[in-house]
N, C-alpha and C. Protein backbone atom coordinates (compact mmCIF):
# COMPACT_ATOMS: atom_id res chain seq x y z
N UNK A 1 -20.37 0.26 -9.52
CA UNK A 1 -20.95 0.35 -8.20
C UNK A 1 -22.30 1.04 -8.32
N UNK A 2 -23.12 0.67 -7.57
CA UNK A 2 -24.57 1.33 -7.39
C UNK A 2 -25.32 1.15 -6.52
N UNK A 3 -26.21 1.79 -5.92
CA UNK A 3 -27.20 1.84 -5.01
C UNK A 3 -28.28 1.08 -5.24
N UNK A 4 -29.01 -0.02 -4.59
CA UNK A 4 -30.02 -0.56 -4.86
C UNK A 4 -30.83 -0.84 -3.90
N UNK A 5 -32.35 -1.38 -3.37
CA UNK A 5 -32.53 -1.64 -2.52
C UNK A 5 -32.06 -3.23 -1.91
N UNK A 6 -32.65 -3.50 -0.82
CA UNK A 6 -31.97 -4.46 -0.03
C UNK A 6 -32.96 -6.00 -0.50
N UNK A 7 -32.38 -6.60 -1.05
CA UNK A 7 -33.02 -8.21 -0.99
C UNK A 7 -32.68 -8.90 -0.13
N UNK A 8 -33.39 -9.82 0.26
CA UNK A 8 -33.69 -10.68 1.11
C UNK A 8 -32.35 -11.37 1.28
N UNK A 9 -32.16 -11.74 0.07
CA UNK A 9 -30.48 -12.80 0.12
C UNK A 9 -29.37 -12.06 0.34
N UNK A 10 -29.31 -10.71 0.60
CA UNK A 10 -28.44 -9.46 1.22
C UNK A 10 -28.10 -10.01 2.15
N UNK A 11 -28.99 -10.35 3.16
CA UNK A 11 -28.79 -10.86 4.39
C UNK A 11 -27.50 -11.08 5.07
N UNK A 12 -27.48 -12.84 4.35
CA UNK A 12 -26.80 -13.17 4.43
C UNK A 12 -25.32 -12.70 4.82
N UNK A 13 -24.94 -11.91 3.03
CA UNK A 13 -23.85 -11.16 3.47
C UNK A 13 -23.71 -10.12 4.36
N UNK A 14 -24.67 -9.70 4.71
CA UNK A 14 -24.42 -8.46 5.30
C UNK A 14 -23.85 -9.14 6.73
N UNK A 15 -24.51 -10.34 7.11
CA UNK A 15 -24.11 -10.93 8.48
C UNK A 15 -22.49 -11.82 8.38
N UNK A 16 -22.07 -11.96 7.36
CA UNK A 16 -20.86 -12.45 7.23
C UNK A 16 -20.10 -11.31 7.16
N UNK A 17 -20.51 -10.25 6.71
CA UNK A 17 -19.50 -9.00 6.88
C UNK A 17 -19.09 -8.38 8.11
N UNK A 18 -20.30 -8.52 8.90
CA UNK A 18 -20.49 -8.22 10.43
C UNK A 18 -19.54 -9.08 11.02
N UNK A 19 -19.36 -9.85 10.86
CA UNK A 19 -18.56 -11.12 11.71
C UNK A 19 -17.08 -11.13 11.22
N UNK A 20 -16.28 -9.90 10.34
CA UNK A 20 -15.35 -9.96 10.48
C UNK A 20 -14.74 -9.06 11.56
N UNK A 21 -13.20 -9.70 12.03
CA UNK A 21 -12.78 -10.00 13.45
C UNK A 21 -12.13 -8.22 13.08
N UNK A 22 -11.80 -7.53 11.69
CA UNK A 22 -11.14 -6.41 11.75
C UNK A 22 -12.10 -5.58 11.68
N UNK A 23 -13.23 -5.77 10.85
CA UNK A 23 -14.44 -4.93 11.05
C UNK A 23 -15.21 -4.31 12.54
N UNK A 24 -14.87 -5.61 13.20
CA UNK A 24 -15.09 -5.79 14.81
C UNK A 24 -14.93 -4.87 15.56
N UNK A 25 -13.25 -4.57 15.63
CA UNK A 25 -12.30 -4.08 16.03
C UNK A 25 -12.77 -2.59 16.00
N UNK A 26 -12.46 -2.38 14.44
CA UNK A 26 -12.72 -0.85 14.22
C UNK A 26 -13.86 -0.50 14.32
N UNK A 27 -14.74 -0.85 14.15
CA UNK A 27 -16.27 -0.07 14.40
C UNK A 27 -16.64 -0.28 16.42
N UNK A 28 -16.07 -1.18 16.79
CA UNK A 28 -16.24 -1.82 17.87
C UNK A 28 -17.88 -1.71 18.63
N UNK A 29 -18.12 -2.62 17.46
CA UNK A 29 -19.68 -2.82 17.23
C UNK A 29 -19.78 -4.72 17.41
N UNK A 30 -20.35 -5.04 18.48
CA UNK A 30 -20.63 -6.64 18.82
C UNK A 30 -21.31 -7.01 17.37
N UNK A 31 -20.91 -8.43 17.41
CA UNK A 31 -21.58 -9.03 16.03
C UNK A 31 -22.75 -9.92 16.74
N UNK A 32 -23.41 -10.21 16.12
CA UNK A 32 -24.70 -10.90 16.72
C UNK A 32 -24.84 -12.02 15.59
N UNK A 33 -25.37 -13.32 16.51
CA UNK A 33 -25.78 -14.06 15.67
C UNK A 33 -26.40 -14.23 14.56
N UNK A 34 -26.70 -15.26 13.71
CA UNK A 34 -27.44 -14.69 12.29
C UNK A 34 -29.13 -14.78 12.68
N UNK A 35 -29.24 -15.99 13.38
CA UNK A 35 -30.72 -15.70 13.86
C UNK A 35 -31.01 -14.08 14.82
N UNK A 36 -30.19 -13.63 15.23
CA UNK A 36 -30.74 -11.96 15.78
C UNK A 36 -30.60 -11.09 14.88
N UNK A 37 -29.41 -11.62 14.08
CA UNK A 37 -29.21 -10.09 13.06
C UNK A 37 -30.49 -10.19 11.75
N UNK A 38 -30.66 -11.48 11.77
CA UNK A 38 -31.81 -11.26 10.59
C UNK A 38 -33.37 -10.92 11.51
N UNK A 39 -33.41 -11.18 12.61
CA UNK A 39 -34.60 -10.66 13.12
C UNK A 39 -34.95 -9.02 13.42
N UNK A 40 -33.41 -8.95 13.61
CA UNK A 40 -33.10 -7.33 13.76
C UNK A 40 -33.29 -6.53 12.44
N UNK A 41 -32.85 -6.94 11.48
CA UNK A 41 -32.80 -6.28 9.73
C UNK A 41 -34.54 -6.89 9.59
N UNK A 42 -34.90 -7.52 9.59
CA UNK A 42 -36.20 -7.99 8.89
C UNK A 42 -37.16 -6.83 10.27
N UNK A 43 -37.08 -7.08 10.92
CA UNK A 43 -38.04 -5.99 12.19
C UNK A 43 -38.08 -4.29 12.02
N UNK A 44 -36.37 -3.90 12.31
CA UNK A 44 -36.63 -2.98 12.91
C UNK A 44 -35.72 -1.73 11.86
N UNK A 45 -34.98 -2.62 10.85
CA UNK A 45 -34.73 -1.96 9.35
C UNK A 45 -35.40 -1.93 8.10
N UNK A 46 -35.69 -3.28 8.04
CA UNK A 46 -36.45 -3.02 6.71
C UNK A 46 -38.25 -3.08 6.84
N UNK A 47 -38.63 -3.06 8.48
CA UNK A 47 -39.91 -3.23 8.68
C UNK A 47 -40.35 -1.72 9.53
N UNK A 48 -39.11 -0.81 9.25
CA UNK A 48 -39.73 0.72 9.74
C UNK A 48 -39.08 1.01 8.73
N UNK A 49 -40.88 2.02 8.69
CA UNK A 49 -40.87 2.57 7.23
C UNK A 49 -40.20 4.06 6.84
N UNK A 50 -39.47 4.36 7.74
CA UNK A 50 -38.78 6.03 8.26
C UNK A 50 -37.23 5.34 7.94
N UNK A 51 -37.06 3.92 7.98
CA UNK A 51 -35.77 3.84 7.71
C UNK A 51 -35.36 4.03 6.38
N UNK A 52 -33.85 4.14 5.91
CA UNK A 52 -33.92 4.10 3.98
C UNK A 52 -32.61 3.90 4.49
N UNK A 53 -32.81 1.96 3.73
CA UNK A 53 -31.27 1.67 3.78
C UNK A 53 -31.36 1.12 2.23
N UNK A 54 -29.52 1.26 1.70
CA UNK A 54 -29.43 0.63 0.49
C UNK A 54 -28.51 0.23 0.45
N UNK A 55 -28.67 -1.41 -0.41
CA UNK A 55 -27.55 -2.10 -0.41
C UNK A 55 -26.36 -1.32 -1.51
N UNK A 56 -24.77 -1.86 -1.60
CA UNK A 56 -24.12 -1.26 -2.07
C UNK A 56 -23.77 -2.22 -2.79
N UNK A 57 -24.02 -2.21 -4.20
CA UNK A 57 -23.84 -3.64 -5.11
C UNK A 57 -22.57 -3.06 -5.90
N UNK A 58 -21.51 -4.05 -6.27
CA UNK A 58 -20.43 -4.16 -7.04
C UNK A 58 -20.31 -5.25 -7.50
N UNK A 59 -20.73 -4.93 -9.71
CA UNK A 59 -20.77 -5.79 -10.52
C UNK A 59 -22.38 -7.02 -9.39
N UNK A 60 -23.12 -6.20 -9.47
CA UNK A 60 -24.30 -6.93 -8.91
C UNK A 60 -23.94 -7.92 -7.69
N UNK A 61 -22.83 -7.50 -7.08
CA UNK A 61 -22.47 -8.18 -5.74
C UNK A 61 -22.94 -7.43 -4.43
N UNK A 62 -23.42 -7.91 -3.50
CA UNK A 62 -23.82 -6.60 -2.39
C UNK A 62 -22.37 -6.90 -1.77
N UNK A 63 -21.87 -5.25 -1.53
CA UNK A 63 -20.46 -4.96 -1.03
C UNK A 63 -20.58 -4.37 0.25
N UNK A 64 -21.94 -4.50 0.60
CA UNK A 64 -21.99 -3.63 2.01
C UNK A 64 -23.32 -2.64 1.72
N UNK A 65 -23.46 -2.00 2.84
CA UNK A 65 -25.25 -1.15 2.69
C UNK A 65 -24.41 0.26 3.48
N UNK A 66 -25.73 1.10 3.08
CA UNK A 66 -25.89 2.20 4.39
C UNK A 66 -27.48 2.39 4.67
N UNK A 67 -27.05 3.50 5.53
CA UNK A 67 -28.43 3.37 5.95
C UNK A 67 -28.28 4.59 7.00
N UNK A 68 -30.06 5.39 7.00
CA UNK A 68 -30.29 6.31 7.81
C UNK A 68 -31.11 5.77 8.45
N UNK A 69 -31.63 6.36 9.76
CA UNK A 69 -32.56 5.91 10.72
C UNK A 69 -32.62 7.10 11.51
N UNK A 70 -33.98 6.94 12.26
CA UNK A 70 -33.94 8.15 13.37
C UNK A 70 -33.79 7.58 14.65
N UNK A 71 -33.36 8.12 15.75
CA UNK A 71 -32.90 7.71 16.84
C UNK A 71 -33.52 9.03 17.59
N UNK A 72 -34.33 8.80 18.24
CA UNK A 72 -35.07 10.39 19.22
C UNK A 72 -35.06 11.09 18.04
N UNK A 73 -35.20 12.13 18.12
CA UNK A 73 -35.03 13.13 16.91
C UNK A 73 -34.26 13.55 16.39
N UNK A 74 -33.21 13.16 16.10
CA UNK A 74 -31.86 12.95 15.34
C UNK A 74 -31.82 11.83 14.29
N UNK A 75 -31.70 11.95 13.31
CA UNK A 75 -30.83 11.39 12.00
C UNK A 75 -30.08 10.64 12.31
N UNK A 76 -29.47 9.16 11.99
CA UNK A 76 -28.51 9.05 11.88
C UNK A 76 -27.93 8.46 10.76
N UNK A 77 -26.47 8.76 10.05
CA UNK A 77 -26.42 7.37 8.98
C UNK A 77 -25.07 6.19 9.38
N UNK A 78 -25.50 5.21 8.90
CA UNK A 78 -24.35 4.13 8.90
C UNK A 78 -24.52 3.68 7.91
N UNK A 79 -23.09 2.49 7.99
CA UNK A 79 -23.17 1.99 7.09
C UNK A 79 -21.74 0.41 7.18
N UNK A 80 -21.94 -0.25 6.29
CA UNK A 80 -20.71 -1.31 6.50
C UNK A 80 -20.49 -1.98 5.49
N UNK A 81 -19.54 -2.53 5.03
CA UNK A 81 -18.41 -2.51 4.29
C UNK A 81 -17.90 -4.09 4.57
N UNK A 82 -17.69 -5.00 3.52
CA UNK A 82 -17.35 -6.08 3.35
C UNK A 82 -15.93 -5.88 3.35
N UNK A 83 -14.82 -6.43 3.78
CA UNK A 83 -13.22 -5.76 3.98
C UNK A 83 -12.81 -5.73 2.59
N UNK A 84 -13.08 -7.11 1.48
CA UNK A 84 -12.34 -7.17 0.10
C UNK A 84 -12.82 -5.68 -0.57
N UNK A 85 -13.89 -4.91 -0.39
CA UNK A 85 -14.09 -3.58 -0.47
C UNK A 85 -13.79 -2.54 0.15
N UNK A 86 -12.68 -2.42 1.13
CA UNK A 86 -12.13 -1.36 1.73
C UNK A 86 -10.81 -0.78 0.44
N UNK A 87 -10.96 0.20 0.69
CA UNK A 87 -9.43 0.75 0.43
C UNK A 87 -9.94 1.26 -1.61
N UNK A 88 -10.89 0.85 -2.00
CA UNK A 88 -11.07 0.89 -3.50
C UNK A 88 -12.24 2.34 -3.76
N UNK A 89 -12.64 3.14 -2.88
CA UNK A 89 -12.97 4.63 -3.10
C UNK A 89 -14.78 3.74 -3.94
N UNK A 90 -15.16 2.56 -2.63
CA UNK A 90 -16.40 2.44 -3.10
C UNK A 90 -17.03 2.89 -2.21
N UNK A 91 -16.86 3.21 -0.81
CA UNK A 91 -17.45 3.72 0.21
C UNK A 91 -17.77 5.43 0.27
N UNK A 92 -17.27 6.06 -0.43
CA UNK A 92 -16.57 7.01 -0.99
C UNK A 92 -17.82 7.34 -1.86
N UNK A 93 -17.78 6.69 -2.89
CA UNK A 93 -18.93 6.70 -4.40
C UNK A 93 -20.18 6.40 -3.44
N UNK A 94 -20.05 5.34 -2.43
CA UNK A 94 -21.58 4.84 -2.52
C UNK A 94 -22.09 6.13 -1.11
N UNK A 95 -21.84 7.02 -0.45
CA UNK A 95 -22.03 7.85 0.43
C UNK A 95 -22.22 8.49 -0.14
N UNK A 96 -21.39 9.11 -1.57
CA UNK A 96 -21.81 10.00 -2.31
C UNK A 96 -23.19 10.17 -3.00
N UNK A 97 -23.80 9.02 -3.26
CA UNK A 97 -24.81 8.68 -3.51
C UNK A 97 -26.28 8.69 -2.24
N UNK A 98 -25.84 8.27 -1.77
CA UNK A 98 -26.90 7.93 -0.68
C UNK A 98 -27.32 9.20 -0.19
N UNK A 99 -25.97 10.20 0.55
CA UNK A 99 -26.44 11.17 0.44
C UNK A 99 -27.13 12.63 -0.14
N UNK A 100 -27.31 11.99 -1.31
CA UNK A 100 -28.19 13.13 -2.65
C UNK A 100 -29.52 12.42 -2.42
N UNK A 101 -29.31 11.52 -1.92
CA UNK A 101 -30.79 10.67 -1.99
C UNK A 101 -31.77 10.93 -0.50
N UNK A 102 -30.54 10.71 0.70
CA UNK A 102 -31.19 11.19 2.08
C UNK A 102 -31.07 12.81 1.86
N UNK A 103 -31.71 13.65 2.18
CA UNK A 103 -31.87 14.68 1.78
C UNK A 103 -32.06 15.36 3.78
N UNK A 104 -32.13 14.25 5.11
CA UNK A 104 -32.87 15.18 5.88
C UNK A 104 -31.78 15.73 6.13
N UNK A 105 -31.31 16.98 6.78
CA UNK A 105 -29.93 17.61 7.74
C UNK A 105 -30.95 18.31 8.78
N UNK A 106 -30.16 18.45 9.97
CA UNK A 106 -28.63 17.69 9.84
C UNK A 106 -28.95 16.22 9.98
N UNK A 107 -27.89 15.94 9.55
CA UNK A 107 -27.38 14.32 9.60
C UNK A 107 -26.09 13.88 10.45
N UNK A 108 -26.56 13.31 11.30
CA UNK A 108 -25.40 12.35 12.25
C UNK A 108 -25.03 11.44 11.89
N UNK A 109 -23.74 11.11 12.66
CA UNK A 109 -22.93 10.20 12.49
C UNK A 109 -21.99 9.73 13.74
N UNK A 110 -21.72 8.29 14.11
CA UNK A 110 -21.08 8.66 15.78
C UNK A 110 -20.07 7.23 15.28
N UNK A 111 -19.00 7.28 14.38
CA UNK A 111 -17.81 6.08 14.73
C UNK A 111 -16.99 6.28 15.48
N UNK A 112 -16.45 4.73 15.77
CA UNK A 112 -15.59 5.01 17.15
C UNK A 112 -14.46 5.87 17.01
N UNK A 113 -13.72 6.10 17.98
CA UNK A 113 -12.74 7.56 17.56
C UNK A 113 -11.54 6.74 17.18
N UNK A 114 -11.24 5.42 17.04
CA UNK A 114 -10.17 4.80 16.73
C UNK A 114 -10.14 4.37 15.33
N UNK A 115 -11.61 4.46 14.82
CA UNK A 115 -11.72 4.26 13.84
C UNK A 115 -11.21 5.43 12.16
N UNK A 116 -10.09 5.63 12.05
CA UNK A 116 -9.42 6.92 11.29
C UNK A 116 -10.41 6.85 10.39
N UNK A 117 -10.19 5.57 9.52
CA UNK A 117 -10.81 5.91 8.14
C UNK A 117 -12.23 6.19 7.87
N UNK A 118 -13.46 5.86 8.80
CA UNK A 118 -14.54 6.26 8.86
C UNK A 118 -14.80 7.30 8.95
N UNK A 119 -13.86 8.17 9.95
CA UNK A 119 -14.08 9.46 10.15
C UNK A 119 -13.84 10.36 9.11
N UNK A 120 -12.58 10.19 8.37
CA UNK A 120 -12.02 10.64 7.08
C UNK A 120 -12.86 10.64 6.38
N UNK A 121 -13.54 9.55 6.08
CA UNK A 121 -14.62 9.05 4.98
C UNK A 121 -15.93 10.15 5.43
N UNK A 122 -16.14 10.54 7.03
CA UNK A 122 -17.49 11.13 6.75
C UNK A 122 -16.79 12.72 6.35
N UNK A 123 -15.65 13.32 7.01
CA UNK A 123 -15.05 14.91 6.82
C UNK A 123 -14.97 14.49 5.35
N UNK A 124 -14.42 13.90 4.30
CA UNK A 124 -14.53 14.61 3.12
C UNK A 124 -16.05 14.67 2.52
N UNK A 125 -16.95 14.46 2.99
CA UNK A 125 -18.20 14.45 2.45
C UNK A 125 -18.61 15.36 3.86
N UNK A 126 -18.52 16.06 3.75
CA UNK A 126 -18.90 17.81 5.05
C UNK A 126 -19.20 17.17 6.57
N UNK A 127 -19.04 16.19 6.75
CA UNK A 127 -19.45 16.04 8.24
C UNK A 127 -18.10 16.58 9.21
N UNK A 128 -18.75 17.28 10.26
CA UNK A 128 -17.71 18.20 10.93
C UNK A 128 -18.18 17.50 12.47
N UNK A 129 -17.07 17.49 13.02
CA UNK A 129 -17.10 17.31 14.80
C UNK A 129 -18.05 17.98 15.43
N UNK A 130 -18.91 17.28 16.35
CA UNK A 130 -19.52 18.14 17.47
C UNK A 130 -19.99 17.53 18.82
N UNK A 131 -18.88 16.90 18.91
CA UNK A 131 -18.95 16.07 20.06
C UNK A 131 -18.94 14.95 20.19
N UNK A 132 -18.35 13.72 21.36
CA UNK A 132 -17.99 13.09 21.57
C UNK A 132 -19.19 12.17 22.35
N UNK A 133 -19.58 10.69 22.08
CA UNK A 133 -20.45 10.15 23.09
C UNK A 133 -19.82 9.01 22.82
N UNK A 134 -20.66 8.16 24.62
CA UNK A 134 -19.83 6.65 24.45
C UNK A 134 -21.01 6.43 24.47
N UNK A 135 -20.30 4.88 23.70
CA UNK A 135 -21.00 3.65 23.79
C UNK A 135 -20.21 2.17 24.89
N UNK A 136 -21.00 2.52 25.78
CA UNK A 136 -20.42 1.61 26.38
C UNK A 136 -19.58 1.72 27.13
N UNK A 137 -17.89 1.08 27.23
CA UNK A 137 -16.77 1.85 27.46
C UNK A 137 -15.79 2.38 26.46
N UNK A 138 -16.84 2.72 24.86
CA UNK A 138 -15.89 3.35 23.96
C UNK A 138 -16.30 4.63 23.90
N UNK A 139 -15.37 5.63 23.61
CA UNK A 139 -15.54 6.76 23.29
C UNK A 139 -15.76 6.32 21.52
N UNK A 140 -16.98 7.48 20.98
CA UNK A 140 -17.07 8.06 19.81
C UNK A 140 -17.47 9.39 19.20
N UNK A 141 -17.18 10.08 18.22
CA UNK A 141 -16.90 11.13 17.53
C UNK A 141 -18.41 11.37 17.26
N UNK A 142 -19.06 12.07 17.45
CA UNK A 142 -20.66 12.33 16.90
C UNK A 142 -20.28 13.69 15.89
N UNK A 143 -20.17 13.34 14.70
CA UNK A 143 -20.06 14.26 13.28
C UNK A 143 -22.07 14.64 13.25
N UNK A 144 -21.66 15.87 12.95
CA UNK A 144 -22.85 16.15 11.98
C UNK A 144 -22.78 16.52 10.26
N UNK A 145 -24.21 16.04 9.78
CA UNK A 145 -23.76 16.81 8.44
C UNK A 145 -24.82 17.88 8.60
N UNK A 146 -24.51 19.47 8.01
CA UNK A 146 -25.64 20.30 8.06
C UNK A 146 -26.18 20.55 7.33
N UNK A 147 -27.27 21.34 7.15
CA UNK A 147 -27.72 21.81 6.11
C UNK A 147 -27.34 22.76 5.09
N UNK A 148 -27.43 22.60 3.86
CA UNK A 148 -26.49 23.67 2.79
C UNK A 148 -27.22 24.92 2.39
């Protein structure tokens, strides 16, 4: 597993990953077509230069990305996950990574509150509760990470 930047033919997968129906569910994040999601990634991710996203390659496969961005003056990171890569402690490795690399704190984070394993995934890497915001009509968990 490793961190790399994002190629063009990423795309693709990254929008087929989006469009699964369990990924859906748990992040409860709308999937968007491929003509918006690539206008959206080509614009307003990989064409602002404050963003730093990286794809998450396994055996030179992209397995999913993360990514920080600022939102008002707050940090935030995400990230997503192809499902045949859930459950194998790559999300795990590749956060571990990303975050030695994003360096700002604090660092946010807001998955939905139904979502267990995201949350798990950000508390063992120090992100702690500090409140709750919706999106929409979902409630979510806004973790911070702080400074060390």
């Amino acid at each position: 597993m490793q961190l790399r930047d994002v190629r063009e033919a990423d795309l693709r997968t990254f929008h087929e990953q989006e469009q699964d129906p369990e990924a859906v569910r748990r992040s409860r994040f709308e999937p968007r077509d491929e003509e918006a999601f690539t206008a959206h990634w080509r614009k307003e991710i990989l064409g602002d230069p404050l963003t730093f996203v990286q794809t998450v390659a396994v055996n030179g496969e992209p397995a999913g990305n993360v990514i920080a961005w600022w939102e008002k003056n707050q940090r935030f990171l995400g990230y997503w996950f192809g499902r045949e890569y859930w459950g194998r402690g790559i999300a795990t490795r590749a956060l571990s990574l990303f975050l030695a690399a994003e360096q700002t704190r604090p660092l946010y984070a807001d998955p939905f509150s139904g979502n267990v394993a995201s949350v798990r995934l950000l508390e063992k890497h120090g992100f702690q509760q500090v409140g709750t915001i919706r999106h929409g009509e979902d409630e979510h968990i806004l973790l911070a990470l702080a400074a060390q």
